[in-house]
Protein backbone atom coordinates (compact mmCIF):
# COMPACT_ATOMS: atom_id res chain seq x y z
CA UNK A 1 -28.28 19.78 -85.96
CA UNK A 2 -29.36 17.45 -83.13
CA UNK A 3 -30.20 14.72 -85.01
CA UNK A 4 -26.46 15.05 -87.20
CA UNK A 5 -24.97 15.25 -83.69
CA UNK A 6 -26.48 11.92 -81.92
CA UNK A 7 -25.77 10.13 -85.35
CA UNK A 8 -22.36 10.92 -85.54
CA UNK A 9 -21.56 10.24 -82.26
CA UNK A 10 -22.49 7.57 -82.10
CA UNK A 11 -21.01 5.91 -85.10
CA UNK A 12 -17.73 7.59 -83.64
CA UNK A 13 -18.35 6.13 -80.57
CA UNK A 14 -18.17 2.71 -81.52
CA UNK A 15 -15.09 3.04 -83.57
CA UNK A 16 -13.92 4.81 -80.64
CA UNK A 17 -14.56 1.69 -78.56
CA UNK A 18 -13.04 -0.81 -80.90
CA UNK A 19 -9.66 1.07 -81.14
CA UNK A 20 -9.69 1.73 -76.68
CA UNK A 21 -10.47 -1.90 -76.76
CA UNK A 22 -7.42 -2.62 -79.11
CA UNK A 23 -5.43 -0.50 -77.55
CA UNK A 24 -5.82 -1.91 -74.22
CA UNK A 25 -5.72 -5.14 -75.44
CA UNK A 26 -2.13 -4.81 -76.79
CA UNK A 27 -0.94 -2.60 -74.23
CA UNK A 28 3.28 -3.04 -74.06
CA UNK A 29 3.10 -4.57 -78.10
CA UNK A 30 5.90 -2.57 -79.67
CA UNK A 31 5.12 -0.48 -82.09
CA UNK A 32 1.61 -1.07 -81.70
CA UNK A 33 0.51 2.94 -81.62
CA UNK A 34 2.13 3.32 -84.94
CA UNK A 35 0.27 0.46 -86.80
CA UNK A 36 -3.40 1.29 -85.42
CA UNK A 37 -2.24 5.28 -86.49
CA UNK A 38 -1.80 3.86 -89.68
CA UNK A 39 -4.96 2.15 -89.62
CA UNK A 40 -7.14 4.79 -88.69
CA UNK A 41 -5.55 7.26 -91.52
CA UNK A 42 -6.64 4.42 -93.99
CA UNK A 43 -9.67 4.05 -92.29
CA UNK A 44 -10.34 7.75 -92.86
CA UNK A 45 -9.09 7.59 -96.58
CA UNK A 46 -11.39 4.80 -97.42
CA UNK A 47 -14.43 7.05 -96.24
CA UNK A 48 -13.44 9.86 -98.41
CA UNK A 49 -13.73 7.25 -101.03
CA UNK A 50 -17.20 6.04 -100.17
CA UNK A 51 -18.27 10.18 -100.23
CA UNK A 52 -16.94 10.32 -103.93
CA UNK A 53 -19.07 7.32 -104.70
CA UNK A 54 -21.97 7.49 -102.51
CA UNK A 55 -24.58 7.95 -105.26
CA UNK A 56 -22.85 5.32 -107.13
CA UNK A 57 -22.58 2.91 -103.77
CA UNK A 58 -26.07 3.08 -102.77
CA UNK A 59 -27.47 1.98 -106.02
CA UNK A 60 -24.89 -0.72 -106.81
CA UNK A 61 -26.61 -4.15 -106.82
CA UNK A 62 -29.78 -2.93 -107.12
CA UNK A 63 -29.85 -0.90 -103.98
CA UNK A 64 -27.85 -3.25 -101.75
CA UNK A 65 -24.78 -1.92 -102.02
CA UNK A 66 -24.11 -0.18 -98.35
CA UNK A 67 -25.26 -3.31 -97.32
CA UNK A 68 -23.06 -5.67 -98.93
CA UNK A 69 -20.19 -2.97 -98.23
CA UNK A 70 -21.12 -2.98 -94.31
CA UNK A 71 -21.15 -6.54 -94.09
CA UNK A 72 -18.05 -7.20 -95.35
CA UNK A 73 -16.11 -4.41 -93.69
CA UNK A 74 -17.87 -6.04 -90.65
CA UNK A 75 -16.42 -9.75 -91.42
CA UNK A 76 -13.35 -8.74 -92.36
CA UNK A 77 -13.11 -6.44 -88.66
CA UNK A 78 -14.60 -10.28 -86.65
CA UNK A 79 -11.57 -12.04 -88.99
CA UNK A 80 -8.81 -9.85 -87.35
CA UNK A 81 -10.94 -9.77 -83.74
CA UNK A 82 -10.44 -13.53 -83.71
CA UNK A 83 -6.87 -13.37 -84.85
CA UNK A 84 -6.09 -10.90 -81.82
CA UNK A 85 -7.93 -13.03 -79.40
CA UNK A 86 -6.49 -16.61 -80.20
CA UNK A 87 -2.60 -14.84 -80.89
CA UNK A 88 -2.98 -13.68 -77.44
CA UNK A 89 -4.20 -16.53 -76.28
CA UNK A 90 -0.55 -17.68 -76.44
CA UNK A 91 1.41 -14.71 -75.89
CA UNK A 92 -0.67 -12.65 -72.64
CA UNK A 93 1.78 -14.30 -70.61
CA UNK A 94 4.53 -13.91 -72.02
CA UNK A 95 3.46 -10.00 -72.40
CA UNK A 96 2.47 -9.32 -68.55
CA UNK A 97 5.66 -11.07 -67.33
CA UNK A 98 7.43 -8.05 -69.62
CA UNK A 99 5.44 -5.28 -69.40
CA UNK A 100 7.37 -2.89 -68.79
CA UNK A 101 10.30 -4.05 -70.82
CA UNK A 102 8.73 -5.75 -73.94
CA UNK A 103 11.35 -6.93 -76.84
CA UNK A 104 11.11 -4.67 -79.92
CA UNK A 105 11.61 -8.08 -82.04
CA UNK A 106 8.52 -9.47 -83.70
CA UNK A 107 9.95 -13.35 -83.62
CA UNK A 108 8.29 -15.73 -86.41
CA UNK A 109 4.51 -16.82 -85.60
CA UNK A 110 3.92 -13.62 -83.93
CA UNK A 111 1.24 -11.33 -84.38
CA UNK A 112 1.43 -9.62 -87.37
CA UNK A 113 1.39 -5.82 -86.71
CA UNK A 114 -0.56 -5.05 -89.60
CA UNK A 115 -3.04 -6.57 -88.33
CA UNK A 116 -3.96 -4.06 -85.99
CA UNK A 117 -3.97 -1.73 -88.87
CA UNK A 118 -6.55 -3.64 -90.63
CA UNK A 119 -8.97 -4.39 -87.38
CA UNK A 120 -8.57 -0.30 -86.61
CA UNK A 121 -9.33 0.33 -90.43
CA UNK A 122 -12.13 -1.72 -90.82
CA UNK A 123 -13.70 0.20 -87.93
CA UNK A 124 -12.91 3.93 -88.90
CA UNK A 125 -13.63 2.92 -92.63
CA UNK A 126 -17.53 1.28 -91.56
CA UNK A 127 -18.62 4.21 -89.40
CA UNK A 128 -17.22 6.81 -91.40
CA UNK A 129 -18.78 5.27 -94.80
CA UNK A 130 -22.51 5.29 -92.99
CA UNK A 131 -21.51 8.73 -91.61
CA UNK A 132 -20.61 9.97 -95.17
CA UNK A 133 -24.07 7.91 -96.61
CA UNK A 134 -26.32 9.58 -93.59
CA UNK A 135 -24.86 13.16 -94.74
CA UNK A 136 -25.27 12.44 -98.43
CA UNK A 137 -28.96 11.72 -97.99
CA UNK A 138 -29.21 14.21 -95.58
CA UNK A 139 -28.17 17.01 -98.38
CA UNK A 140 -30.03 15.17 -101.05
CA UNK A 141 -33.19 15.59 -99.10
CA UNK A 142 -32.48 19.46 -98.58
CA UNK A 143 -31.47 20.09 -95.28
CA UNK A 144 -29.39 22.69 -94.25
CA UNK A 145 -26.09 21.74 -94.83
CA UNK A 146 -24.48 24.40 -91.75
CA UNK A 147 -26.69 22.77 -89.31
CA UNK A 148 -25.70 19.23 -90.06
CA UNK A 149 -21.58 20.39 -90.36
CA UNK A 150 -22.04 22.06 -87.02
CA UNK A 151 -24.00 18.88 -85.42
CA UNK A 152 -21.58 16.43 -87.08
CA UNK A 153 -18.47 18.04 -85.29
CA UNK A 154 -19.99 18.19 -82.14
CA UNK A 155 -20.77 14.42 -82.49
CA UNK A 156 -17.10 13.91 -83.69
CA UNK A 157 -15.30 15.44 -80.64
CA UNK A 158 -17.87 14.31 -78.48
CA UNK A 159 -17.33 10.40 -79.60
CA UNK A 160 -13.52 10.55 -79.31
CA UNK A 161 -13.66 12.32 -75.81
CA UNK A 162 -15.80 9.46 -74.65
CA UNK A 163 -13.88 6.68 -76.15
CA UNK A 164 -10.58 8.53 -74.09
CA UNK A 165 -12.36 8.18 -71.32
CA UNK A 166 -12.97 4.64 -71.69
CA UNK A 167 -9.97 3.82 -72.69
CA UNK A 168 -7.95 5.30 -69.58
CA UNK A 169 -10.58 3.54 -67.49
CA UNK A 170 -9.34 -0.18 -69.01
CA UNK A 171 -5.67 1.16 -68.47
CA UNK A 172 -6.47 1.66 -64.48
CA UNK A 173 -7.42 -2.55 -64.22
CA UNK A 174 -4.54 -4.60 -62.89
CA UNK A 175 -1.97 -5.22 -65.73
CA UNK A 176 -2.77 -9.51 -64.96
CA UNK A 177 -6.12 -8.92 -65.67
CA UNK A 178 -6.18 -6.69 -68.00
CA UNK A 179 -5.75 -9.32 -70.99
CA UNK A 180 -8.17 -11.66 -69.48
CA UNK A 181 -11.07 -8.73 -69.36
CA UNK A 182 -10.08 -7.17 -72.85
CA UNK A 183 -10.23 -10.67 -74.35
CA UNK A 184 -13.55 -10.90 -73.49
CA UNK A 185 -14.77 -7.79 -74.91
CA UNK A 186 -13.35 -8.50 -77.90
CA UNK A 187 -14.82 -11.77 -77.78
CA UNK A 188 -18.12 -10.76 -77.52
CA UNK A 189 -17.01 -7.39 -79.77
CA UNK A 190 -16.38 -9.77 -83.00
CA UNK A 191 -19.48 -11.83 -82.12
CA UNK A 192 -22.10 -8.72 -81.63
CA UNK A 193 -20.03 -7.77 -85.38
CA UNK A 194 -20.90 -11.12 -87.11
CA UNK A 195 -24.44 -10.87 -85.82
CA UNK A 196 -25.05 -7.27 -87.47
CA UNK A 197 -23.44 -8.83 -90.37
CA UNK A 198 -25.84 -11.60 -90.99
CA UNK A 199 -28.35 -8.27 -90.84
CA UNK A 200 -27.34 -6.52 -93.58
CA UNK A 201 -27.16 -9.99 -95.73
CA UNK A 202 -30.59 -10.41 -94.40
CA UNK A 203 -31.34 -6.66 -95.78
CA UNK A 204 -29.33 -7.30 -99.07
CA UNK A 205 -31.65 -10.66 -99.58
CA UNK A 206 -28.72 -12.66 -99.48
CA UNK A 207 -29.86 -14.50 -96.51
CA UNK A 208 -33.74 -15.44 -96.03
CA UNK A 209 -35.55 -12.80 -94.04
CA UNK A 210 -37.24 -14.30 -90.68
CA UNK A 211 -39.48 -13.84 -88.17
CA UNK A 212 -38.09 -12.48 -84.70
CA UNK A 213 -37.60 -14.75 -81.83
CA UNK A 214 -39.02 -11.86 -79.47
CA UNK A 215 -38.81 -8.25 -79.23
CA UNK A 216 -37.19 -6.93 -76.18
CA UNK A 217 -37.59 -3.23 -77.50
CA UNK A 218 -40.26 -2.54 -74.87
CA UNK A 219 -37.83 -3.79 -72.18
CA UNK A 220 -34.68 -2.18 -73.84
CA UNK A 221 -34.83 0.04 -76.92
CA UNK A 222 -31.98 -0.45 -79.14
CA UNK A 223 -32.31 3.19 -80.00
CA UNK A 224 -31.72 4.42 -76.26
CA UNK A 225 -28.01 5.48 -75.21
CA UNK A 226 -27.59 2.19 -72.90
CA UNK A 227 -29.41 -0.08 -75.80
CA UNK A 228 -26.70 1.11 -78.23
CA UNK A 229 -23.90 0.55 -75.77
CA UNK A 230 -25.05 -2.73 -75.56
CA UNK A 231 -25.13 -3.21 -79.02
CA UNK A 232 -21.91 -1.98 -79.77
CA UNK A 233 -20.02 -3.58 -76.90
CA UNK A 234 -21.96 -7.53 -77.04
CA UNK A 235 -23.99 -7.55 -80.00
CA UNK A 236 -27.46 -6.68 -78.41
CA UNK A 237 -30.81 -6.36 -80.98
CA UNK A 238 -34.09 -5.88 -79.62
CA UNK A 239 -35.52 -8.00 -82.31
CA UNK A 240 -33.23 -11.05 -83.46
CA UNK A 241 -33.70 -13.77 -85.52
CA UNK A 242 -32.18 -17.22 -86.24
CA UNK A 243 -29.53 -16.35 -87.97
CA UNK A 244 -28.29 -13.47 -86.25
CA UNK A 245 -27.78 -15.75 -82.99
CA UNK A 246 -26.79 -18.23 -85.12
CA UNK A 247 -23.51 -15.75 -86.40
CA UNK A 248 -23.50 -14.76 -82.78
CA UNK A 249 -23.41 -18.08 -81.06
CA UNK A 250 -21.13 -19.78 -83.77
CA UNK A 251 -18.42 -17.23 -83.98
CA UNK A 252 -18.17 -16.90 -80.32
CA UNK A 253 -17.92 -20.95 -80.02
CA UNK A 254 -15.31 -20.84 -83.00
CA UNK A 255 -12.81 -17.88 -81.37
CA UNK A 256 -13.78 -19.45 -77.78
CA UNK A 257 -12.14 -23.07 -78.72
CA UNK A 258 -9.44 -21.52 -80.95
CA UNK A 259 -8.20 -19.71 -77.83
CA UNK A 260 -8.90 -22.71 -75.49
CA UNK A 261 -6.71 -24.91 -77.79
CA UNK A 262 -4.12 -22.31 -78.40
CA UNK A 263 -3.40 -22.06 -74.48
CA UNK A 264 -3.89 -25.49 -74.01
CA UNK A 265 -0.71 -26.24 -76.30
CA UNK A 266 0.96 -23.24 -74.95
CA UNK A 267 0.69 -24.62 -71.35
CA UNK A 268 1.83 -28.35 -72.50
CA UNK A 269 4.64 -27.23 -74.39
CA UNK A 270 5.56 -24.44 -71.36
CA UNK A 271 5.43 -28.10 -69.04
CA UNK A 272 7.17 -29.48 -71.32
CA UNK A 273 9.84 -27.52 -71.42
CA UNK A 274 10.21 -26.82 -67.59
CA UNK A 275 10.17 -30.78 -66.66
């Protein structure tokens, strides 16, 4: 029961953070409760999928198939990260200045609500798939089936209470800074993603296994509860390789200048307009 419990928290937990961190982040979007909702009900549909194919998922492509299904849930979740990050870019402004009285009207070249649906989806739908594969081997092995029910709903509450908590704690920074410090978790969020996603290819032999460039594990275990925090929140492995820093490094570089270009023109043309 223990061992259902930690597990399932913590794949809760990080959905948990991805959809406080989205929530924050959009804080006074219209409508933007309603779309992540409808998100996380697909999220949860798509999982109840996966556990009517599980058998047939983990032996799809000769084994590889959770892994080729986690890495592009995971690429299709940094897609919609970057999307947020460079859209607000452009529009945190305009959002602070009317916080508390935000226009219902989604104008042309705004953010796309459904895409806050898909980013919450993709999260709900890859830790609930590995929480539906862990309890499928978990009964296929023999276990006892009431201890791992009972462990996995303790690790269910306890992963949502947690990500509450986390979330009310980004609601109490200042409202000016609040974009500014959410932008950068997501920035790191989506490049911490892309780097586990190069890992599965790696474990699917899509990509070339390698060497590790060290192994902090003896310093920080990725296993312990701050290790895993880390992980979740910027990306963190004890034992990386090339190409995970190279996902890492290049997708942060890519959102980075897409947001530094996007403000750039927003400032010119906000000049532009004043002179």
């Amino acid at each position: 029961m223990l061992s259902s419990a930690i597990i399932v928290f913590r794949e809760v937990l990080e959905a948990a953070l991805i959809v406080s961190i989205l929530l924050a982040a959009t804080c006074g979007l219209p409508r933007r409760t309603l779309w992540i909702g409808a998100g996380l009900l697909a999220g949860l549909a798509g999982a109840c999928v996966v556990a009517l194919f599980a058998s047939s998922i983990t032996s799809a492509f000769e084994g590889t198939g959770q892994e080729l299904m986690n890495a592009t849930i995971l690429l299709v979740a940094v897609l919609m990260l970057a999307w947020h990050n460079i859209w607000m870019s452009h529009h945190a402004r305009e959002l602070v200045a009317h916080m508390k009285n935000v226009s219902a009207r989604i104008t042309d070249g705004s953010l796309p609500l459904y895409f806050l649906a898909v980013a919450s989806g993709m999260a709900v739908l890859r830790e609930g798939s590995e929480v539906v594969l862990f309890m499928y081997s978990v009964t296929a092995s023999g276990s006892s089936s009431t201890s791992m029910i009972t462990g996995s709903i303790i690790g269910v509450i306890t992963g949502i209470l947690v990500g509450r908590l986390i979330y009310s704690g980004l609601l109490r920074i200042p409202t000016g800074r609040l974009f500014q410090f959410t932008g950068w978790m997501i920035l790191l969020l989506a490049s911490g993603l892309a780097a586990s996603a190069a890992g599965y290819l790696i474990q699917a032999d899509i990509l070339p296994y390698q060497a590790p460039l060290w192994d902090s594990g003896n310093i920080l275990s990725q296993k312990s509860i701050f290790g895993q925090l880390l992980h979740i929140l910027i990306g963190y492995q004890e034992r990386p390789t090339i190409i995970h820093l190279t996902f890492y490094v290049v997708t942060l570089c890519t959102i980075l200048i897409g947001m530094r270009w996007v403000s750039r023109r927003s400032n010119l043309r906000l000049q532009a307009s004043e002179g």
